[in-house]
N, C-alpha and C. Protein backbone atom coordinates (compact mmCIF):
# COMPACT_ATOMS: atom_id res chain seq x y z
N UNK A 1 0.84 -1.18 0.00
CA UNK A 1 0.00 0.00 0.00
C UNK A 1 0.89 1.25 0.00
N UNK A 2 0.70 1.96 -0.96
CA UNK A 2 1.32 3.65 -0.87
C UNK A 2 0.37 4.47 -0.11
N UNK A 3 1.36 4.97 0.57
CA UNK A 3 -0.03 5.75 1.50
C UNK A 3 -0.01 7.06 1.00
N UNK A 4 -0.90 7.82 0.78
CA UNK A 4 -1.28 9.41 0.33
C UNK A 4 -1.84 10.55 1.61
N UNK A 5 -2.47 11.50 1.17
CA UNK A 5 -2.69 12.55 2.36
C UNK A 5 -2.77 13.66 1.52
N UNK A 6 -4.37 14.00 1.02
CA UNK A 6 -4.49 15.14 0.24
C UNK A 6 -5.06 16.11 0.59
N UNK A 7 -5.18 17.51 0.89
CA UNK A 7 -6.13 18.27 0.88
C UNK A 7 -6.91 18.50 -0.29
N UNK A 8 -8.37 18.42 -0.32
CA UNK A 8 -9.30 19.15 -1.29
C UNK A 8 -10.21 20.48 -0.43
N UNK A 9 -10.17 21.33 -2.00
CA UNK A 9 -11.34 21.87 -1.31
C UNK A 9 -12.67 22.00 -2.53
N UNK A 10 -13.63 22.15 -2.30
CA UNK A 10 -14.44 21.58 -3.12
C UNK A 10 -15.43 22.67 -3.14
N UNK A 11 -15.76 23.20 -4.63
CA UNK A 11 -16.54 24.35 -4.47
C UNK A 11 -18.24 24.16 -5.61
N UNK A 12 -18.72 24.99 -5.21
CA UNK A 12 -20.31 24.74 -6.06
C UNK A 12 -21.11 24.96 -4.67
N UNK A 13 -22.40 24.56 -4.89
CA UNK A 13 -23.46 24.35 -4.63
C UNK A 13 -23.23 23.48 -3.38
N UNK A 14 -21.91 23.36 -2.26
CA UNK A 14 -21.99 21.94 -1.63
C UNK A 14 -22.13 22.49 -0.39
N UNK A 15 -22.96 23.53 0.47
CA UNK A 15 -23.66 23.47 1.69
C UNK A 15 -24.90 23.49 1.48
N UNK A 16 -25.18 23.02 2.36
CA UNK A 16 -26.67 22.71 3.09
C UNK A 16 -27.38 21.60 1.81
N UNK A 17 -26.59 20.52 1.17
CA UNK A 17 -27.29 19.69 0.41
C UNK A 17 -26.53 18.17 0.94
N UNK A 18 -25.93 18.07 2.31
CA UNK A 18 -25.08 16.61 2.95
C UNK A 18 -24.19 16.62 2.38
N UNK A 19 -23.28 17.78 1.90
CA UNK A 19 -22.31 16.83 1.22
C UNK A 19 -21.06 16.64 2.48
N UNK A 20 -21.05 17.39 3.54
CA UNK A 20 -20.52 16.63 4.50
C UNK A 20 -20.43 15.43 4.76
N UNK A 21 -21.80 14.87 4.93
CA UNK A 21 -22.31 14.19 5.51
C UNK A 21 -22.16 12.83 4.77
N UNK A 22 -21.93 12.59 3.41
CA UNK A 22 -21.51 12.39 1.92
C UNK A 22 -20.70 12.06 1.94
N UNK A 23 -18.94 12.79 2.47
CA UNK A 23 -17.64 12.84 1.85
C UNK A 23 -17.63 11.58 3.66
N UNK A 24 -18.26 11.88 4.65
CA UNK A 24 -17.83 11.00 5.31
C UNK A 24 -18.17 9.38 5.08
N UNK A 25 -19.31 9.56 4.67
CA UNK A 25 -19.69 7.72 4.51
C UNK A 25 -18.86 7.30 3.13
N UNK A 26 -18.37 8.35 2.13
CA UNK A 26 -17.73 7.87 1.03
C UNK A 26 -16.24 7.52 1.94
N UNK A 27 -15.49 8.28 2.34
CA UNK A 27 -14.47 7.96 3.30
C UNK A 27 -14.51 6.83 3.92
N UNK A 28 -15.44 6.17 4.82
CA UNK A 28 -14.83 5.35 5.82
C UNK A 28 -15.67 3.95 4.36
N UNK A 29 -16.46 4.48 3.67
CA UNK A 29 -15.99 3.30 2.66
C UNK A 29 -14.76 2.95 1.70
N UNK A 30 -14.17 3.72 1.90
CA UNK A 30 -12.86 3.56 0.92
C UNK A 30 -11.91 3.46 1.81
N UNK A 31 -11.88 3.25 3.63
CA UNK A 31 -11.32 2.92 4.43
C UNK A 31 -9.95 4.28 4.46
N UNK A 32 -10.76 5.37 4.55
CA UNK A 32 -9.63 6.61 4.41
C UNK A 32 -9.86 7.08 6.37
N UNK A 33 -8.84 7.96 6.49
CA UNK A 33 -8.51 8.67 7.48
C UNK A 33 -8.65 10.22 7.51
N UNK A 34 -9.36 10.61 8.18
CA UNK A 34 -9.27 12.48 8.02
C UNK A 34 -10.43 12.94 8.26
N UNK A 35 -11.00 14.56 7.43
CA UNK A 35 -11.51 15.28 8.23
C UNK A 35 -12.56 15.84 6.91
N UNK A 36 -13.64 16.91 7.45
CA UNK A 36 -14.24 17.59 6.50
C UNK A 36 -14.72 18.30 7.28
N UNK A 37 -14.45 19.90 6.61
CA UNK A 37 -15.66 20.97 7.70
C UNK A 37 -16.37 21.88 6.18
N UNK A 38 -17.09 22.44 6.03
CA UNK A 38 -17.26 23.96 5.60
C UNK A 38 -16.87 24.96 5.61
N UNK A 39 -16.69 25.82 4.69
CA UNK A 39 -15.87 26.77 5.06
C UNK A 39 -16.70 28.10 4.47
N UNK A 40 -15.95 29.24 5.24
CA UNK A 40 -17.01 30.51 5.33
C UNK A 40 -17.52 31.06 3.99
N UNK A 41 -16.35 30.48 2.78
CA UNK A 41 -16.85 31.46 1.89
C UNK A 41 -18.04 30.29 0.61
N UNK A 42 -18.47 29.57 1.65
CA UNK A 42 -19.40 28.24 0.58
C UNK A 42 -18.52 27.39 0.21
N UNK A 43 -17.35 26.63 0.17
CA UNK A 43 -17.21 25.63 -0.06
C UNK A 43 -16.81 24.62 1.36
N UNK A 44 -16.74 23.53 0.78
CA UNK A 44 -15.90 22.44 1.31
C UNK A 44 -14.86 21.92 1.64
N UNK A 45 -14.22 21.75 2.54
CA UNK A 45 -12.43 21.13 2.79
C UNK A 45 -12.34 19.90 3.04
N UNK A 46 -11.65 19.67 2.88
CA UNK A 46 -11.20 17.77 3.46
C UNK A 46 -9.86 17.33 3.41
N UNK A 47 -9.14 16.95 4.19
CA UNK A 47 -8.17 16.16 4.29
C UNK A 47 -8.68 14.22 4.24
N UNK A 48 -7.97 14.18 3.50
CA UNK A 48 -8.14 12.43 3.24
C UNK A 48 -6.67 11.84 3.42
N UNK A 49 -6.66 10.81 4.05
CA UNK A 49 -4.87 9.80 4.11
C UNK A 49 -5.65 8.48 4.12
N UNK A 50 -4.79 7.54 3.27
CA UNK A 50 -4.87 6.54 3.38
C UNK A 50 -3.82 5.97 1.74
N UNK A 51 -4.58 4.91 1.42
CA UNK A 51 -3.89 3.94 0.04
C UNK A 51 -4.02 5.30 -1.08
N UNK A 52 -2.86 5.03 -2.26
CA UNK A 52 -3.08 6.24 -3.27
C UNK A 52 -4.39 5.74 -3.89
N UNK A 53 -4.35 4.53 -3.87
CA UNK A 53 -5.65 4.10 -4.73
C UNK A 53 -7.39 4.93 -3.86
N UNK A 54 -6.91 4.73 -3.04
CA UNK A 54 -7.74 5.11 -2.19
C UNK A 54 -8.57 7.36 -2.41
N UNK A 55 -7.20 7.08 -2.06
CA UNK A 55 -7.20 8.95 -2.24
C UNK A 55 -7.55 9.11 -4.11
N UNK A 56 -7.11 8.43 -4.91
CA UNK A 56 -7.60 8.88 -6.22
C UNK A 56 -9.36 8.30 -6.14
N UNK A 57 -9.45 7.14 -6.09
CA UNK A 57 -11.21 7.30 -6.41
C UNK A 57 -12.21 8.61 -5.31
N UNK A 58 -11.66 8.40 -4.15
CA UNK A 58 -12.24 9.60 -3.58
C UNK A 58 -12.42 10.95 -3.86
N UNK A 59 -11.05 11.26 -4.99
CA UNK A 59 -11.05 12.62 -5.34
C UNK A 59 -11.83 12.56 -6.84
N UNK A 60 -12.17 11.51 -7.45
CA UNK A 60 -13.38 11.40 -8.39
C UNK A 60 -14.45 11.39 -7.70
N UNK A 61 -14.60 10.54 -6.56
CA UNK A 61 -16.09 10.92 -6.13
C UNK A 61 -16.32 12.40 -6.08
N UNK A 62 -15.55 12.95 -5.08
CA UNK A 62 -15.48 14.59 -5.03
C UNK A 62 -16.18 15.34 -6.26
N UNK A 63 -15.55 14.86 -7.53
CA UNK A 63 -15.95 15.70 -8.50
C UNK A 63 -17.47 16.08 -8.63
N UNK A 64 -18.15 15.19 -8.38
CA UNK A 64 -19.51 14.94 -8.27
C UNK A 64 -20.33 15.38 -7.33
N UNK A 65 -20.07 14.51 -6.04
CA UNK A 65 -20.79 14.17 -5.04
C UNK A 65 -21.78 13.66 -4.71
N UNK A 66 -22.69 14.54 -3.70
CA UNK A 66 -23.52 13.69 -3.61
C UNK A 66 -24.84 13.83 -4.73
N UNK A 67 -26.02 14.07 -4.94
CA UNK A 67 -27.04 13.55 -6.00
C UNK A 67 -27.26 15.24 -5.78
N UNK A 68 -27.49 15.78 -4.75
CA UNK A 68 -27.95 17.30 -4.75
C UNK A 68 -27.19 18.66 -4.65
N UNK A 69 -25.98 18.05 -5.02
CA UNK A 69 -24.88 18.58 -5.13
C UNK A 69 -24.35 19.48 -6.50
N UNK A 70 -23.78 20.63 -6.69
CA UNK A 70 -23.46 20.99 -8.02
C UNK A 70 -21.93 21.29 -7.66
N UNK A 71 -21.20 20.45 -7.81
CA UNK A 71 -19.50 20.82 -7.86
C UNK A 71 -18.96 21.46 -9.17
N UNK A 72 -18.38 22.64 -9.18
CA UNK A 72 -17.81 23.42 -10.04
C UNK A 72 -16.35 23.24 -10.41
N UNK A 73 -15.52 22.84 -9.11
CA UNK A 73 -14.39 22.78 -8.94
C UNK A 73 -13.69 22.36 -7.70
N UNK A 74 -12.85 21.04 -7.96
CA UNK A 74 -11.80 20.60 -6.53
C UNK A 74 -10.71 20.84 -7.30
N UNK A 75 -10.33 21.81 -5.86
CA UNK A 75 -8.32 21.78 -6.05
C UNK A 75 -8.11 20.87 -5.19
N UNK A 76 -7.46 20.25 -5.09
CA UNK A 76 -6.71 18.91 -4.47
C UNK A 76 -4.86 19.31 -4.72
N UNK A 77 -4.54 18.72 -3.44
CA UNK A 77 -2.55 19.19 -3.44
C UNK A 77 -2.63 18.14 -2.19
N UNK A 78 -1.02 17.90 -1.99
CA UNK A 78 -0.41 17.28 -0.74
C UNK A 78 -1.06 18.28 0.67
N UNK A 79 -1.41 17.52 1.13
CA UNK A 79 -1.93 17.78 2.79
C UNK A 79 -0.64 17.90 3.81
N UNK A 80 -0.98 19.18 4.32
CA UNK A 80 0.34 19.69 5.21
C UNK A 80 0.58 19.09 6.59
N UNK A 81 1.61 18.88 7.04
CA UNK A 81 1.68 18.77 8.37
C UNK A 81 0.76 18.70 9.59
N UNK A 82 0.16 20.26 9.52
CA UNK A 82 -0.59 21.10 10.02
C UNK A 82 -1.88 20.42 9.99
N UNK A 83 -2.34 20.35 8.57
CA UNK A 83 -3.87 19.89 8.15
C UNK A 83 -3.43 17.77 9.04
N UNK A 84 -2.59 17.19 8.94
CA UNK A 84 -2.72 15.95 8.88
C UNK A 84 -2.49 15.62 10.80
N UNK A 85 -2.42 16.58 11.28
CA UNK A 85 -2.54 16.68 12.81
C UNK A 85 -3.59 16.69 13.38
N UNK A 86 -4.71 17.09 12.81
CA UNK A 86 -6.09 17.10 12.86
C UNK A 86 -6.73 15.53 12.48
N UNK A 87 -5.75 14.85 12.48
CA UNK A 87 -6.54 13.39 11.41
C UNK A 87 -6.27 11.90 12.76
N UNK A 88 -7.52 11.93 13.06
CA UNK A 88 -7.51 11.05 13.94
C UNK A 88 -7.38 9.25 13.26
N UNK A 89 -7.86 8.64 14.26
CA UNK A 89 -8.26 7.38 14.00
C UNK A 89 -9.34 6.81 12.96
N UNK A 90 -10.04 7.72 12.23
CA UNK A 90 -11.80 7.66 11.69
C UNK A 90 -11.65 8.52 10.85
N UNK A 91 -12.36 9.09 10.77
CA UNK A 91 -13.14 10.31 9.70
C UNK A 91 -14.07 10.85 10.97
N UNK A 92 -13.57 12.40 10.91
CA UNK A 92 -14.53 13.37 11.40
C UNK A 92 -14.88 14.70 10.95
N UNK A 93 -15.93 15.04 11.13
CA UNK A 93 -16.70 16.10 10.38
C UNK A 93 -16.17 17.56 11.73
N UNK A 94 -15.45 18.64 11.18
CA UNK A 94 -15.28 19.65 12.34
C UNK A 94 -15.78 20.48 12.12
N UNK A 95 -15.91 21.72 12.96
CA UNK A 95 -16.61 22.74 13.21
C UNK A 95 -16.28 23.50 11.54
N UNK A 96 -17.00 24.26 11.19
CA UNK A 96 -16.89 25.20 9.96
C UNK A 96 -15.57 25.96 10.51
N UNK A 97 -14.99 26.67 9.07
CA UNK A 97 -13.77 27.26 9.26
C UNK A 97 -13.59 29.02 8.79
């Protein structure tokens, strides 16, 4: 297994339609590690770690999401230090940012 650790942030239409709620059950199905909050200016963040295989289908799901979702655009890059200190045992959803 290669292990990865990406930040996305994910923009469109993705508050108040689950896509939180979304990126976590897609996560702990693809057996990933990390985080997702909202952020002030309407989009989405997430740190994901786990298999590269792992971190690439997730960042296709991303493109999409969930069914009520309109994604415009994920930037995705290496996840910092900083961001991967926040990454527990699971997948957790944190306070907006």
């Amino acid at each position: 297994m290669v292990p990865a650790a990406l930040h996305l942030r994910i923009h469109g239409r993705v508050q108040g339609v689950g896509f939180r709620y979304a990126v976590l059950i897609e996560a702990e199905r693809l057996g990933l590690q990390g985080w997702v909050r909202n952020r002030r200016d309407g989009s989405v963040e997430a740190v994901v770690r786990g298999s590269a295989a792992a971190c690439a289908s997730f960042t296709q799901w991303a493109q999409r999401g969930p069914r009520a979702a309109r994604v415009d655009r994920v930037e995705t890059r290496n996840a910092g230090d900083d961001e991967l200190a926040q990454v527990g045992d699971g997948f957790a959803m944190l306070p907006s940012a």
